[in-house]
Protein backbone atom coordinates (compact mmCIF):
# COMPACT_ATOMS: atom_id res chain seq x y z
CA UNK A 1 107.45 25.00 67.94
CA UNK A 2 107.60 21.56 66.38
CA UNK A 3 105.15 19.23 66.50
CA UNK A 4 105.39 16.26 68.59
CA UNK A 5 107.32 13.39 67.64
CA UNK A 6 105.40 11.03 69.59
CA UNK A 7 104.27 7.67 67.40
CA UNK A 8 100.48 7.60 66.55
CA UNK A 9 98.58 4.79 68.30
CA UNK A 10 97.61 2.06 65.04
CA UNK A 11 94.66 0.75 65.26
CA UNK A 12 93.98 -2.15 62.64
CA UNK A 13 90.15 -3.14 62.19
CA UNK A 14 89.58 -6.93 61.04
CA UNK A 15 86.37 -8.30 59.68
CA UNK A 16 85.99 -12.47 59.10
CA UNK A 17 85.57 -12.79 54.92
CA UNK A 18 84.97 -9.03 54.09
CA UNK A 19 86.21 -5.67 54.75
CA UNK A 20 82.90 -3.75 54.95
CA UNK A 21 82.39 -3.62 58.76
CA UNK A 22 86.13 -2.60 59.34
CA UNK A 23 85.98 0.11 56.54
CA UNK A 24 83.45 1.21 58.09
CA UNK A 25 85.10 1.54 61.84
CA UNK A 26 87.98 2.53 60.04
CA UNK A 27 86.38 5.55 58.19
CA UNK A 28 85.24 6.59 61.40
CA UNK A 29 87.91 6.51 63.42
CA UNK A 30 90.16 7.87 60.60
CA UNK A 31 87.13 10.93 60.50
CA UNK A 32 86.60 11.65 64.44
CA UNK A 33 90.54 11.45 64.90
CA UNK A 34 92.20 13.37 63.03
CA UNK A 35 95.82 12.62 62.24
CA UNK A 36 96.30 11.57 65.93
CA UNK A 37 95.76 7.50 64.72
CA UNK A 38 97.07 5.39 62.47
CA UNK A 39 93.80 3.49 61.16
CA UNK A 40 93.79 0.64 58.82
CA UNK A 41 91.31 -2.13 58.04
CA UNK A 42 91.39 -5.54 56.46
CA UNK A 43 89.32 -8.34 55.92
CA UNK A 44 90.63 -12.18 55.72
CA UNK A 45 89.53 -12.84 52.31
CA UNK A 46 89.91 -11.16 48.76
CA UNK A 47 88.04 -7.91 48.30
CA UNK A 48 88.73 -6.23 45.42
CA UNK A 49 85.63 -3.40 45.69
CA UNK A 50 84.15 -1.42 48.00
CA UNK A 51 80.63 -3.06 48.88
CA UNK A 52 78.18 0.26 47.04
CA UNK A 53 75.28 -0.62 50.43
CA UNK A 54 78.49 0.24 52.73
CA UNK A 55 79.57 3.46 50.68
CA UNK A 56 75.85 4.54 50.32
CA UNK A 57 75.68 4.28 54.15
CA UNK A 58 78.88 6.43 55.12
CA UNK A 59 78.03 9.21 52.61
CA UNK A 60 74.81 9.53 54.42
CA UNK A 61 76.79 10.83 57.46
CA UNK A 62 79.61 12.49 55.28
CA UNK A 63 82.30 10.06 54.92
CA UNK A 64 83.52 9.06 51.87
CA UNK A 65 85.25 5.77 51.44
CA UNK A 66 84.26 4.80 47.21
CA UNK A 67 88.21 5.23 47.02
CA UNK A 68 89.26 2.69 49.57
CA UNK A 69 89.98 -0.55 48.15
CA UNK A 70 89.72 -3.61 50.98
CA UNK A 71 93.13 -4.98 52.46
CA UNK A 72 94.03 -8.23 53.21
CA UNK A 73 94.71 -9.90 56.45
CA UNK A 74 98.47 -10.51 56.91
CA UNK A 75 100.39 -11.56 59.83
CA UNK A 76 102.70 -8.13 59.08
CA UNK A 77 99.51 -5.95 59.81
CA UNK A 78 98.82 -7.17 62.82
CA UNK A 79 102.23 -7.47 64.07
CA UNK A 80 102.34 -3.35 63.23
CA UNK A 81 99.45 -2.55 65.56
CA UNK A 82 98.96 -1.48 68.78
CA UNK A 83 95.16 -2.53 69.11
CA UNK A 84 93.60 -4.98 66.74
CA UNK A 85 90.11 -5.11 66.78
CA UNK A 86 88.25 -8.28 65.31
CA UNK A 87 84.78 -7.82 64.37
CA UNK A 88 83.72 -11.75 64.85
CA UNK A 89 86.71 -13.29 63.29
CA UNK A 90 88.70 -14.03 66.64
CA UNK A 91 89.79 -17.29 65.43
CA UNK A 92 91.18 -16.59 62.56
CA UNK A 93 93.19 -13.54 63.31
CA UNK A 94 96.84 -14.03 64.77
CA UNK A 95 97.75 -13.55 67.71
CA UNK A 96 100.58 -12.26 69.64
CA UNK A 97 101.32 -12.02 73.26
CA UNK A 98 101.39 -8.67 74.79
CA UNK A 99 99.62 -6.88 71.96
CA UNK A 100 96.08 -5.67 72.76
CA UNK A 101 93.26 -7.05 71.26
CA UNK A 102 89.45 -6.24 71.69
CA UNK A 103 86.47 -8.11 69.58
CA UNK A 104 83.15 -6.68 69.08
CA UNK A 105 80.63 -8.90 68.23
CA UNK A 106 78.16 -7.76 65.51
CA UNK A 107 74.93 -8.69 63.94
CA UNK A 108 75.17 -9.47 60.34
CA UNK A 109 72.60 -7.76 57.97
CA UNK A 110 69.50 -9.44 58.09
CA UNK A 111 69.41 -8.40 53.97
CA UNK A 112 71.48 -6.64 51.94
CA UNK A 113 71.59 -2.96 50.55
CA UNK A 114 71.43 -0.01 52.12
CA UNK A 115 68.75 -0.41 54.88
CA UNK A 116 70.84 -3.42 56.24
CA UNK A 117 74.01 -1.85 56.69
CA UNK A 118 72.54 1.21 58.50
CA UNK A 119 72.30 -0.39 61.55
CA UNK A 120 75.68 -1.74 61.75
CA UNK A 121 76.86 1.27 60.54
CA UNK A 122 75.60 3.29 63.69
CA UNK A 123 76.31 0.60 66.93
CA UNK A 124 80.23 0.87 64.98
CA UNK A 125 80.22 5.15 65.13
CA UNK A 126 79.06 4.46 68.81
CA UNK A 127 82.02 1.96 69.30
CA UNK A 128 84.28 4.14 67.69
CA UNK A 129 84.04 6.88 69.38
CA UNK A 130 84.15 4.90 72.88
CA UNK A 131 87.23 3.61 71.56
CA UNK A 132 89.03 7.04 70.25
CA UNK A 133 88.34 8.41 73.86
CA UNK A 134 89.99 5.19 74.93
CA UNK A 135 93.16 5.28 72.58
CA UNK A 136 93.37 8.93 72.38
CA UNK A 137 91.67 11.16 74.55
CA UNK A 138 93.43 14.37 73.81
């Protein structure tokens, strides 16, 4: 039997000036899904390295993302997606009518390193995996 030849849901994650928060709901979703998403995640200013606190974090729960390098936000990207979620960067993500788009609001790290990011690290798994049962309940 061949596999379906449905189109994967794309998600695209988008984080004002830096790419760690939407790596970081990108991992997940990319972890607790499967192959049944398309997942990306970009931020709206250069990043040319993974932030270390971030991949310290995700390794803790046994996701690896040292290897993923930061994309930037382009109009293309967005236009490709069938959700975009901004993570507090509303106004300065494109819009189009008709697509779907959902913000979550997060705190910032009170500090930096590791013990900052762990709490933004686990409100996104919980928001993830509302959202996979949202996108793609199967």
């Amino acid at each position: 039997m061949s596999p379906s030849t449905a189109p994967r849901p794309s998600v695209l994650f988008v984080c004002v000036h830096n790419a760690g928060r939407s790596q970081m709901a990108a991992a997940f979703l990319t972890h607790l899904a499967g192959d049944r998403i398309e997942v990306r995640s970009a931020g709206s200013a250069p990043a040319d390295a993974v932030n270390p606190a971030v991949v310290e974090a995700m390794k803790e729960v046994g996701i690896d993302i040292s290897a993923e390098t930061p994309k930037i936000l382009t109009v293309e990207a967005v236009q490709a997606s069938d959700v975009v979620i901004t993570m507090g960067c509303g106004d300065t993500c494109p819009v189009f009518p008709g697509k779907r788009y959902l913000d979550w609001q997060l705190d910032d790290p009170a500090g930096h390193g590791v013990d900052a990011v762990r709490p933004i690290r686990d409100a996104i798994e919980t928001r993830v995996r509302a959202l996979l049962a949202e996108v793609a309940p199967s």
